[in-house]
Protein backbone atom coordinates (compact mmCIF):
# COMPACT_ATOMS: atom_id res chain seq x y z
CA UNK A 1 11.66 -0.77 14.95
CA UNK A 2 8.35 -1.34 12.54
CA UNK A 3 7.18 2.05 11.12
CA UNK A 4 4.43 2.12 8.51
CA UNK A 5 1.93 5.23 6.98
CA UNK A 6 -1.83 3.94 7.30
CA UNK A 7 -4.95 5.01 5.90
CA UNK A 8 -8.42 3.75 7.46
CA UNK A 9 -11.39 2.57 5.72
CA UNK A 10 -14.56 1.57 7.61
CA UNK A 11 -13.45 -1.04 9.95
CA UNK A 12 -10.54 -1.83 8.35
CA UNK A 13 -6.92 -0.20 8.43
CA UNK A 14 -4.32 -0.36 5.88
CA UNK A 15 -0.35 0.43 5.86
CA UNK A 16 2.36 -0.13 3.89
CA UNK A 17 5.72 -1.44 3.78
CA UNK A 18 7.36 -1.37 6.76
CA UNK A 19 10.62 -0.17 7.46
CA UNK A 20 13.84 -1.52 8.57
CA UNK A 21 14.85 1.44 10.79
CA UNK A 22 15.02 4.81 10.74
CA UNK A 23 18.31 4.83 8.71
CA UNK A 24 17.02 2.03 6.30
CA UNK A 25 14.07 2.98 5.11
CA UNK A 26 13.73 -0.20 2.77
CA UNK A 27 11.30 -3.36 2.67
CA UNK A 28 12.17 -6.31 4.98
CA UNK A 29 13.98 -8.53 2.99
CA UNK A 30 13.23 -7.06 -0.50
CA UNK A 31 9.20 -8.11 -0.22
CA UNK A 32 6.69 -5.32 -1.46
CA UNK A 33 4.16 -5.35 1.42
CA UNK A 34 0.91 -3.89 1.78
CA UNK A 35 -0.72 -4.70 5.33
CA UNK A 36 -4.75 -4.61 6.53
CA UNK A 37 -5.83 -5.16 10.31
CA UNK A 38 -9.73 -5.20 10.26
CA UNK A 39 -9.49 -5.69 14.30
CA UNK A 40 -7.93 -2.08 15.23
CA UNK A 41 -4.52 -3.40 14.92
CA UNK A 42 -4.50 -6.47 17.19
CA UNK A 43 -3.46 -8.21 14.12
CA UNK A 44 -2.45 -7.40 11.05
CA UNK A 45 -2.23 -9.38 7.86
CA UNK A 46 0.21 -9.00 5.07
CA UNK A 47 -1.61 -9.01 1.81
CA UNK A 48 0.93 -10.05 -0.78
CA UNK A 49 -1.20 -11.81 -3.85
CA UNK A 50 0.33 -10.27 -7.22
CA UNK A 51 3.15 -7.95 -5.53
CA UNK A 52 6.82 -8.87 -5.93
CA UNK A 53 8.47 -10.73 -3.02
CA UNK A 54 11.79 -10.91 -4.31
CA UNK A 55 14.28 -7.49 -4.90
CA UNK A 56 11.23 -4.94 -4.34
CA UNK A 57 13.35 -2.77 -2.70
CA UNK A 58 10.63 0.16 -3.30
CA UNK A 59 9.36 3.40 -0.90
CA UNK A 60 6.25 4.21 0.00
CA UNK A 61 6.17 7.99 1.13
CA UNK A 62 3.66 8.84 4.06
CA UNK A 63 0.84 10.28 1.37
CA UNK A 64 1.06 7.87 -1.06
CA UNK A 65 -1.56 5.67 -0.43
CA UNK A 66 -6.03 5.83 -0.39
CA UNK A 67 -8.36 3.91 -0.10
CA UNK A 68 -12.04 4.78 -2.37
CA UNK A 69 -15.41 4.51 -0.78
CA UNK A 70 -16.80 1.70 -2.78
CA UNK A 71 -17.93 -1.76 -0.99
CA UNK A 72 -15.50 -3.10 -1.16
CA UNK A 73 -12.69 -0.82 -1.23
CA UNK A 74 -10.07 -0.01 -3.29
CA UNK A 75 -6.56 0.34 -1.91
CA UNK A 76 -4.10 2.36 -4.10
CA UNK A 77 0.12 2.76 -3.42
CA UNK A 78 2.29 5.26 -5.34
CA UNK A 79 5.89 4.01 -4.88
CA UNK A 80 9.03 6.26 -5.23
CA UNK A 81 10.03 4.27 -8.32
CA UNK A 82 7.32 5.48 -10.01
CA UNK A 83 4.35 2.75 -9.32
CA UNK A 84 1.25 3.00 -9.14
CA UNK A 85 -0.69 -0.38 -7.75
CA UNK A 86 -4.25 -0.74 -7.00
CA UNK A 87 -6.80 -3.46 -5.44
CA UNK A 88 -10.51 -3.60 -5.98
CA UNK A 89 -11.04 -6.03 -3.49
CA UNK A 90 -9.55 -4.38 0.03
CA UNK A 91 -5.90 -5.56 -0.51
CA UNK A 92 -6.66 -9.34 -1.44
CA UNK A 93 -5.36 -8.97 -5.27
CA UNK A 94 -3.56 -6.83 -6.95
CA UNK A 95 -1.89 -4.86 -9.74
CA UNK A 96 0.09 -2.57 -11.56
CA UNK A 97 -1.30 -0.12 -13.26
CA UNK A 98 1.45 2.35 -14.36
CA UNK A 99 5.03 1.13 -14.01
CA UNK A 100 7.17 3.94 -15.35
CA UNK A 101 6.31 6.95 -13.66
CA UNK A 102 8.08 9.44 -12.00
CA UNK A 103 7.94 9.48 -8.16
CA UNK A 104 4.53 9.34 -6.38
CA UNK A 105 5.01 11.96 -3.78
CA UNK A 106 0.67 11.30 -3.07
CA UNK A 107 -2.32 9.55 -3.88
CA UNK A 108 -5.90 10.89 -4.01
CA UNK A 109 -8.72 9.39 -4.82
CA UNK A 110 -11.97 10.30 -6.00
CA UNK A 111 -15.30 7.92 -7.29
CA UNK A 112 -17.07 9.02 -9.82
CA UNK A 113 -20.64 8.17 -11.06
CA UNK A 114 -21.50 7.43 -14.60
């Protein structure tokens, strides 16, 4: 069984990390995944530059993840271990920007002009 929490954005859709199974609610085979389908989930590619592959054994709870309104979008993931990741560029690159937190329960995002 694949589960995964999604947010939309335009014409695309993201999700992340899928799970095992109901019981094991872990990433398949330790790899931190972040997904996008930009064809209403025909297909769905896993966007992977700059997150951990190996022993990412993180969670990703169901409101821990937004996308901003800025072309193009950001995507931002609060994991249970206390991560917060974000992309500029719709999913295609990554990273961290606070490691050490405690868990991200949700994620809310918000543009602001200058």
């Amino acid at each position: 069984m694949l589960k995964h929490y999604s947010v939309n954005f335009g014409h695309s859709r993201f999700c992340a990390i899928p799970e095992e199974s109901d019981e094991y609610r872990v990433t398949r085979g330790g790899a931190f995944r972040v997904l996008r389908s930009r064809n209403r989930n025909e297909s769905w590619q896993a966007l992977t530059e700059a997150l951990p592959q190996t022993n990412a054994y993180e969670n990703v709870l169901r409101a821990a993840m937004a996308t901003d309104t800025l072309e193009p979008a950001g995507v931002y993931v609060g994991t249970a271990g206390g991560r917060l990741l974000a992309s500029r560029d719709e999913g295609d690159h990554w990273e961290v920007l606070f490691a050490h937190l405690p868990p991200i329960y949700s994620v809310k995002v918000a543009v602001v002009e200058r």
